[in-house]
Protein backbone atom coordinates (compact mmCIF):
# COMPACT_ATOMS: atom_id res chain seq x y z
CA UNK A 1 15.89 -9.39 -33.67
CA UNK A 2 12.03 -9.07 -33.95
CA UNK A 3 11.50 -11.64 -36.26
CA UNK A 4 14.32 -14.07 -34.77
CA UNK A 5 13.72 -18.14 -33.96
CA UNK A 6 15.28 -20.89 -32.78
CA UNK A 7 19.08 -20.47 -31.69
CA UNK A 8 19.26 -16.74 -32.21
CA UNK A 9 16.12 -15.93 -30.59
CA UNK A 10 17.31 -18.11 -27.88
CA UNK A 11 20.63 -15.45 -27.63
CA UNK A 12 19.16 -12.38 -27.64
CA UNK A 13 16.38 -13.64 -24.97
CA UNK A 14 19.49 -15.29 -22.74
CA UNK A 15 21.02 -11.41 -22.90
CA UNK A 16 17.64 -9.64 -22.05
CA UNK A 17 17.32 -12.31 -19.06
CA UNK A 18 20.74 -11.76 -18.16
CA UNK A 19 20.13 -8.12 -18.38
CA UNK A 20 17.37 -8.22 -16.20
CA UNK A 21 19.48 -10.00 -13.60
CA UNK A 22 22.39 -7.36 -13.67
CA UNK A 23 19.76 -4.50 -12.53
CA UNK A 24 17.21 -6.53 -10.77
CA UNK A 25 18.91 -9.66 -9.39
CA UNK A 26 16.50 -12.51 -9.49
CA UNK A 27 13.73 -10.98 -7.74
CA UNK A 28 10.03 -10.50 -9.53
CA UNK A 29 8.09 -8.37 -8.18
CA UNK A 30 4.33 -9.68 -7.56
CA UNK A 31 1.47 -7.52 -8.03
CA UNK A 32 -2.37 -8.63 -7.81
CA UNK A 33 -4.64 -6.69 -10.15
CA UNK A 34 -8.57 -5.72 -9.18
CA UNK A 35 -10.80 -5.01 -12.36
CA UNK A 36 -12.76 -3.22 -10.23
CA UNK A 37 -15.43 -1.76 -13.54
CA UNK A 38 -16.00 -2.82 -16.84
CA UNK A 39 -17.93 0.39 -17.63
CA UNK A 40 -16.33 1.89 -20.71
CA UNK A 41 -16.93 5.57 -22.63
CA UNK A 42 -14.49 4.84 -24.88
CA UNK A 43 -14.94 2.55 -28.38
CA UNK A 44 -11.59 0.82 -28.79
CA UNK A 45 -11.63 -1.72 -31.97
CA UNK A 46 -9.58 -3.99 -30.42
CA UNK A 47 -11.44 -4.42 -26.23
CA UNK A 48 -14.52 -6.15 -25.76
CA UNK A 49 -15.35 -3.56 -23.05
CA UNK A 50 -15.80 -0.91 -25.49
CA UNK A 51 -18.97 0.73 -25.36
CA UNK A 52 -20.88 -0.51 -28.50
CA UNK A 53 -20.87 -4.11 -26.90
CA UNK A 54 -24.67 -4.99 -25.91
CA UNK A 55 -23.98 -8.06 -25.21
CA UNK A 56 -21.87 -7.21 -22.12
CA UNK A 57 -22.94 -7.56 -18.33
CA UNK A 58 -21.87 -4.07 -17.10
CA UNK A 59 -20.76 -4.29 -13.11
CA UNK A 60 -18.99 -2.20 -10.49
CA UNK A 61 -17.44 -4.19 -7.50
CA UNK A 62 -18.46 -3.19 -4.27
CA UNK A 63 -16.66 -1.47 -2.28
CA UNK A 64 -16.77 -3.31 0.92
CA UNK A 65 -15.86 -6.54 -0.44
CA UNK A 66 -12.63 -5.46 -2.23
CA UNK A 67 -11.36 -3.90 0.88
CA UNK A 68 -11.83 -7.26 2.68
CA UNK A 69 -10.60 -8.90 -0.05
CA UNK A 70 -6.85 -6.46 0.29
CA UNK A 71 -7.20 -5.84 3.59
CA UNK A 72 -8.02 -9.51 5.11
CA UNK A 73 -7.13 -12.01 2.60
CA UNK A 74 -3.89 -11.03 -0.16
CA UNK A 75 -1.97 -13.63 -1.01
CA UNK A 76 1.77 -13.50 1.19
CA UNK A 77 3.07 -12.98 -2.32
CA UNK A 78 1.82 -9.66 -3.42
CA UNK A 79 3.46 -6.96 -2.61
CA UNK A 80 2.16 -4.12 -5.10
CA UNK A 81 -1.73 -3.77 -5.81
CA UNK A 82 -2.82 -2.72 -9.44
CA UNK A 83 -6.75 -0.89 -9.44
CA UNK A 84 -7.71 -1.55 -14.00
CA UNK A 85 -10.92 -0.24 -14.83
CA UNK A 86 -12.58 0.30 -18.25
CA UNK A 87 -12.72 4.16 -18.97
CA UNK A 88 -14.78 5.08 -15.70
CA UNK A 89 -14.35 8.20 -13.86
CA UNK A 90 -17.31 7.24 -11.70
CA UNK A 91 -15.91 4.29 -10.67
CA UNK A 92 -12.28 5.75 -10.23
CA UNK A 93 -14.07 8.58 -7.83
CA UNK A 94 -16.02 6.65 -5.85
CA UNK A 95 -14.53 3.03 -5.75
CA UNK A 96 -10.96 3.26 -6.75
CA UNK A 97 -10.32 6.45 -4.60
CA UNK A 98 -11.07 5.14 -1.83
CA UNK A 99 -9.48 1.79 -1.67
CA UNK A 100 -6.40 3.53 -2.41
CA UNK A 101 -6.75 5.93 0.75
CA UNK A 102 -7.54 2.47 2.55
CA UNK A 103 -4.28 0.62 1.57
CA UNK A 104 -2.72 3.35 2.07
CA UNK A 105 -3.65 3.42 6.15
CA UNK A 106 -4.03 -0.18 6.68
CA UNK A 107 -0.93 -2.12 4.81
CA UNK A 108 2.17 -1.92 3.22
CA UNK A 109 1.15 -2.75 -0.23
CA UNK A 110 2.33 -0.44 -3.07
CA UNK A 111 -0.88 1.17 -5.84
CA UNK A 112 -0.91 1.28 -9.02
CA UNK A 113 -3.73 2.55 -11.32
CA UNK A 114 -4.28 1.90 -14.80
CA UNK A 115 -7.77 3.90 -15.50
CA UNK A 116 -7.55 5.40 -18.62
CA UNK A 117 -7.18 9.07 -19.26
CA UNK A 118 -8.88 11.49 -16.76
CA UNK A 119 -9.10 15.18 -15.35
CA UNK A 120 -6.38 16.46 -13.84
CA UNK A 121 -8.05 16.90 -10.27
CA UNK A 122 -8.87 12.85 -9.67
CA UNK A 123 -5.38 12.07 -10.97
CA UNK A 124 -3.80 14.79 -8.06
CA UNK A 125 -6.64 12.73 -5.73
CA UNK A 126 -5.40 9.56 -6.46
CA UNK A 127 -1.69 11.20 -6.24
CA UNK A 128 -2.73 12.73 -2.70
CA UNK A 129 -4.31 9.11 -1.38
CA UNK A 130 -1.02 7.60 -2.47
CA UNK A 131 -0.99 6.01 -5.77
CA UNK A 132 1.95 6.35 -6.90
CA UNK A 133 2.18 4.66 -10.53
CA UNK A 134 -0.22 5.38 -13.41
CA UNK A 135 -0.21 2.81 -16.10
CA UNK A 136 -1.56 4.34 -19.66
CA UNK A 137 -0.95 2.35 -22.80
CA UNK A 138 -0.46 4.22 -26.12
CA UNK A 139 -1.27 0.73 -27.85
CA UNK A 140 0.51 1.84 -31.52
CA UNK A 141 2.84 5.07 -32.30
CA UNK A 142 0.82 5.40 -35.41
CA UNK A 143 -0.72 8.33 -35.11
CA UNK A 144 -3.42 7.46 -38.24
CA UNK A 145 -3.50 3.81 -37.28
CA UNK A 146 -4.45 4.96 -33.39
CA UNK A 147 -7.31 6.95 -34.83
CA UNK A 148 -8.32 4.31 -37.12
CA UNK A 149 -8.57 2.08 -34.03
CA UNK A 150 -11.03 4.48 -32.31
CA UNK A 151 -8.50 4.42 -29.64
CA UNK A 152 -9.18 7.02 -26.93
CA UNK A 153 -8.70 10.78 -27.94
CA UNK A 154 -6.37 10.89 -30.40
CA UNK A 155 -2.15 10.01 -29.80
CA UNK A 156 -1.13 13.81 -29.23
CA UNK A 157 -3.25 14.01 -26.61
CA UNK A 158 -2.41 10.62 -24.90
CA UNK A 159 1.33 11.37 -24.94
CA UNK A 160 0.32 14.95 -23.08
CA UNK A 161 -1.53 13.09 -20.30
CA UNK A 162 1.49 10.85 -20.02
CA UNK A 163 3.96 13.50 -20.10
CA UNK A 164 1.50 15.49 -17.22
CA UNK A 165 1.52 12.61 -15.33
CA UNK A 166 5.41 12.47 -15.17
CA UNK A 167 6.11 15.84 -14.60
CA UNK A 168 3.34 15.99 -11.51
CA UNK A 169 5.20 13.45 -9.90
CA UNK A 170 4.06 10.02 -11.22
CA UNK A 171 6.07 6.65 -11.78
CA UNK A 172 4.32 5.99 -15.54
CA UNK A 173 4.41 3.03 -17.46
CA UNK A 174 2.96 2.68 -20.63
CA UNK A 175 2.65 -0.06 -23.34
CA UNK A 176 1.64 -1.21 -26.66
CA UNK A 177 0.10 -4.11 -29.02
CA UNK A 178 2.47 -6.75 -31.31
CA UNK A 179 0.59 -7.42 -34.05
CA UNK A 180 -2.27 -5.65 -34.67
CA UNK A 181 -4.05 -5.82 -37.92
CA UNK A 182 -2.15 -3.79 -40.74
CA UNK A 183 0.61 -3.06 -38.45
CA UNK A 184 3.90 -3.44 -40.12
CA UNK A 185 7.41 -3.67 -39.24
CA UNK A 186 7.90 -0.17 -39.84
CA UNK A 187 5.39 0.67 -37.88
CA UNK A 188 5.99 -1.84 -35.25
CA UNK A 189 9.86 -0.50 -34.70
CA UNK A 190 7.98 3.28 -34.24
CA UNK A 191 6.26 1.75 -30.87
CA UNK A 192 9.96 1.47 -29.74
CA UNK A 193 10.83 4.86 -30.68
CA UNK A 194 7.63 6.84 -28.99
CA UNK A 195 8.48 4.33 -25.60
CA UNK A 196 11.98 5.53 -25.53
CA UNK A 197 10.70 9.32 -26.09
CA UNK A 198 8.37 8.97 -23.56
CA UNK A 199 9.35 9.55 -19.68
CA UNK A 200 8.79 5.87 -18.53
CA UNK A 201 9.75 3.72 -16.06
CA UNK A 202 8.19 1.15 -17.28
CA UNK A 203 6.75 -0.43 -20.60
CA UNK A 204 4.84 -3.70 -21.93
CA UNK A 205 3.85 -5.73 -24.79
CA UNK A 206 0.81 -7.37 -25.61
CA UNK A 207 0.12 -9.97 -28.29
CA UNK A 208 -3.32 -8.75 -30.51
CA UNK A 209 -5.76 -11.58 -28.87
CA UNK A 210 -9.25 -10.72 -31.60
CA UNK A 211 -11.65 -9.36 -28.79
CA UNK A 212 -14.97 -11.02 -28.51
CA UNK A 213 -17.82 -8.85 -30.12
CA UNK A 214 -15.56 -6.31 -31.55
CA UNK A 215 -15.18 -5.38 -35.10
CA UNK A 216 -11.62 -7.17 -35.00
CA UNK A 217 -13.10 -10.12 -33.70
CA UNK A 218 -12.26 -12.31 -36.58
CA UNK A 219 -8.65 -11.49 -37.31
CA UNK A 220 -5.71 -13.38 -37.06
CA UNK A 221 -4.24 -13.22 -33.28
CA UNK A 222 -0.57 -11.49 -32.92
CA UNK A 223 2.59 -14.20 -32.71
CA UNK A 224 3.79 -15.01 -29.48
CA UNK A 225 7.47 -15.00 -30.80
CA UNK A 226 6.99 -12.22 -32.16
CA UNK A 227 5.80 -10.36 -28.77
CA UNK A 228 8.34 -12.15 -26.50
CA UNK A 229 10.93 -10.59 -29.00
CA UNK A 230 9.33 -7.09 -28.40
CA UNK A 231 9.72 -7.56 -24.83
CA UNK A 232 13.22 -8.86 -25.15
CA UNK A 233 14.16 -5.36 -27.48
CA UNK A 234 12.23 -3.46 -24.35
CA UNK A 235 14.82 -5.02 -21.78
CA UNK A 236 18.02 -4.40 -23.93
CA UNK A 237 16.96 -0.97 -24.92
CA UNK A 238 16.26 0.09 -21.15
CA UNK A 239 17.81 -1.90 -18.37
CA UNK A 240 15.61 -0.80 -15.53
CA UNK A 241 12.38 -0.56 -17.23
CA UNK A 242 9.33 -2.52 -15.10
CA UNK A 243 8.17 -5.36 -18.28
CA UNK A 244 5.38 -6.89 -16.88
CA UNK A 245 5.12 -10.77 -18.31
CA UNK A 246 1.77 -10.17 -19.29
CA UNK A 247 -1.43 -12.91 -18.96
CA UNK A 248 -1.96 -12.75 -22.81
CA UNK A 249 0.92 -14.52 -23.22
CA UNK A 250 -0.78 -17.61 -22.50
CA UNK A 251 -2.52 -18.14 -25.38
CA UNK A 252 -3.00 -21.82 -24.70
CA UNK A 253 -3.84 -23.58 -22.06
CA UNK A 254 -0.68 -23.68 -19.85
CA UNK A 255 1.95 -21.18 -18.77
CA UNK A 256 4.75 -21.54 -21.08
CA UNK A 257 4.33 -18.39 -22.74
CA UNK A 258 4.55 -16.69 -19.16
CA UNK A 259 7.79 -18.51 -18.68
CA UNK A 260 8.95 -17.41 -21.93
CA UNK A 261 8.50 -13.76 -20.86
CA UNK A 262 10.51 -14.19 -17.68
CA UNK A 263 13.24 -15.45 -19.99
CA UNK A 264 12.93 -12.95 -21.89
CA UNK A 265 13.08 -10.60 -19.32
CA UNK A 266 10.34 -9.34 -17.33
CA UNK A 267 10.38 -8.58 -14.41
CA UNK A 268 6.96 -8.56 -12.81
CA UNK A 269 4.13 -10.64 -12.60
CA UNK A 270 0.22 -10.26 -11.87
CA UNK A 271 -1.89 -12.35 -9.85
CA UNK A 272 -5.80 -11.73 -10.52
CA UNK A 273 -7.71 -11.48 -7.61
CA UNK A 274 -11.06 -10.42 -9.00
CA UNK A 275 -13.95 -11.61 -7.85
CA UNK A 276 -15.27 -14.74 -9.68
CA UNK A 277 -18.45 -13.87 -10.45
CA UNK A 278 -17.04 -10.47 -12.07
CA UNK A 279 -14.07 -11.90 -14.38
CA UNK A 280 -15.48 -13.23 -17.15
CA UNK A 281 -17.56 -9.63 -18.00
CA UNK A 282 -14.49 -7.86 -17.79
CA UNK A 283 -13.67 -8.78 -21.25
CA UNK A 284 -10.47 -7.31 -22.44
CA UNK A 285 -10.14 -9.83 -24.80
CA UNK A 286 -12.47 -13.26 -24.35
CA UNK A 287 -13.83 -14.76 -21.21
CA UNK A 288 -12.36 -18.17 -21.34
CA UNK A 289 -9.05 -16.51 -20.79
CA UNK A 290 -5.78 -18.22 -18.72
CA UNK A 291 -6.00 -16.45 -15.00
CA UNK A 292 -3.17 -16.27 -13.32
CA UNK A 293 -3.74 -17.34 -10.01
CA UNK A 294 -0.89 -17.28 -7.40
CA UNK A 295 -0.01 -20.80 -7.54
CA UNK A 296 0.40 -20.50 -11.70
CA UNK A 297 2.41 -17.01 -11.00
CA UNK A 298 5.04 -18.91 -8.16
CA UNK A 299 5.55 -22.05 -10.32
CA UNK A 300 6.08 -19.64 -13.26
CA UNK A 301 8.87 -18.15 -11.28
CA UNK A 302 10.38 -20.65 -10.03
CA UNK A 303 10.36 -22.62 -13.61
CA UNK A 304 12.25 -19.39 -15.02
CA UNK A 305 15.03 -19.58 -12.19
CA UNK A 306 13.56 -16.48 -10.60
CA UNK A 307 12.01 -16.19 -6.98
CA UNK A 308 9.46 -13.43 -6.07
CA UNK A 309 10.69 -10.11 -4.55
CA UNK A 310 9.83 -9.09 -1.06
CA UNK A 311 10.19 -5.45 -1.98
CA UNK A 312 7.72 -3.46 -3.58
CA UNK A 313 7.79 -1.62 -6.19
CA UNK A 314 7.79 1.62 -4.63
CA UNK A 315 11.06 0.91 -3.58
CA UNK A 316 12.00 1.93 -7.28
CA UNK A 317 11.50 5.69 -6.14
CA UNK A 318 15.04 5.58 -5.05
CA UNK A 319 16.08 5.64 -8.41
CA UNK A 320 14.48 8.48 -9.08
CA UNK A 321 15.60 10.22 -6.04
């Protein structure tokens, strides 16, 4: 199925799509994301926001003008708000924390946070404010190849902050990377393994895009087949997973590879409402990247056959419950 084209990739994307449907009807849910720090501890081969990069414009957003941003002026689509940050505890303390607490009082919007791994008292904080999804990647199952990557910590210790997370009370999804360098099949097929191990609700895949002014800068970028297949083994394997169509799937110039991933069933997309003059230095791959504004996101939709969701996705709690 991973390496399928033309008429039976086709298939087995039709039956993810369809299976999408069956649990999810043809709602999407819409989420904006704020990269509120670009800050990084961490040395990750594959991000251009790891630490060693010089050449990088480090930033913080302000405060103020993200909660008039949220508060004042989200799109009518969004209904779920996801805070990314490089690895930054300062900025998850003091901007991140409260925004959440904000949101929280002044809207209806569901948090996520995707922040990297942190101490156990700012993730109850963040619990407390009411966050109520924590997104943390594992990026490859290899345990020698995760290591090799200078990927945070090492993988034990990743799947133990995941597996804290879930058993505190956390909605987690997690994710991982199709086609990094010297990642076979074999090791490719583990990432589904660990994700079905793992207590998720929800799981994505990411093409390898070579980060600018990393060490893997000049390798070969992942397939896009070869990801939208991942994410079509994600939907058959769990039905009600959250598979985010991700904004590296556009790795041209146009959406098409977003559509694909609705086809292929996803079943949420992200509109990115940072501030201009931050974007391009929050370089998780290159700065002349495709954003995903709201008017790409709707058309995407509505070119799959989909329409967005008025819920959020808090509303998954019940199936927990």
């Amino acid at each position: 199925m991973l390496t399928s084209k033309g008429d039976e990739q086709s298939g087995w994307h039709e039956q993810a799509f369809e299976t999408a449907r069956g649990t999810f009807g043809r709602g999407v849910y819409v989420r904006g994301v704020v990269e509120v720090s670009n800050y990084c501890r961490e040395n990750c081969d594959y991000c251009g926001m790891r630490r060693d990069n010089r050449t990088l414009a480090r930033h913080r957003a302000k405060f103020e003008e993200l909660a008039d941003l949220l508060v004042h002026h989200c799109p009518a689509s969004i209904t779920d708000i996801n805070f990314q940050t490089g690895e930054d505890p300062v900025a998850a303390r003091q901007i991140v924390l409260p925004l959440v607490r904000l949101l929280r009082e002044r809207t209806n919007l569901g948090v996520s946070v995707c922040l990297g791994t942190l101490d156990e008292t700012l993730y109850q904080e963040l619990k407390d404010a009411g966050a109520w999804m924590y997104i943390l990647k594992f990026e490859t199952s290899d345990a020698a190849h995760y290591s090799g990557l200078h990927s945070p910590g090492t993988l034990k210790e990743r799947e133990e902050h995941i597996r804290k997370l879930a058993s505190d009370g956390w909605f987690v999804s997690s994710g991982f990377i199709a086609g990094l360098p010297d990642q076979d099949m074999e090791a490719l097929i583990g990432n589904f393994r660990f994700a079905s191990s793992l207590p998720l609700m929800g799981c994505s895949v990411s093409p390898f895009i070579p980060g600018e002014s990393t060490p893997l800068a000049d390798t070969p970028a992942g397939d896009l087949d070869l990801t939208l297949n991942s994410m079509a083994a994600l939907r058959l394997m769990n039905p009600a997973w959250v598979i985010p169509a991700v904004s590296a799937l556009n790795l041209g110039t146009d959406s098409e590879g977003y559509v694909r991933g609705l086809r292929a069933g996803a079943n949420l997309c992200t509109i990115n409402l940072t501030p201009g003059d931050l974007r391009d230095n929050y370089l998780l791959y290159r700065r002349d990247r495709y954003i995903m504004n709201e008017e790409r996101i709707l058309n995407a939709i509505e070119e799959a056959g989909l329409h967005p969701s008025t819920e959020s996705m808090v509303s998954l709690q019940a199936l927990k419950e």
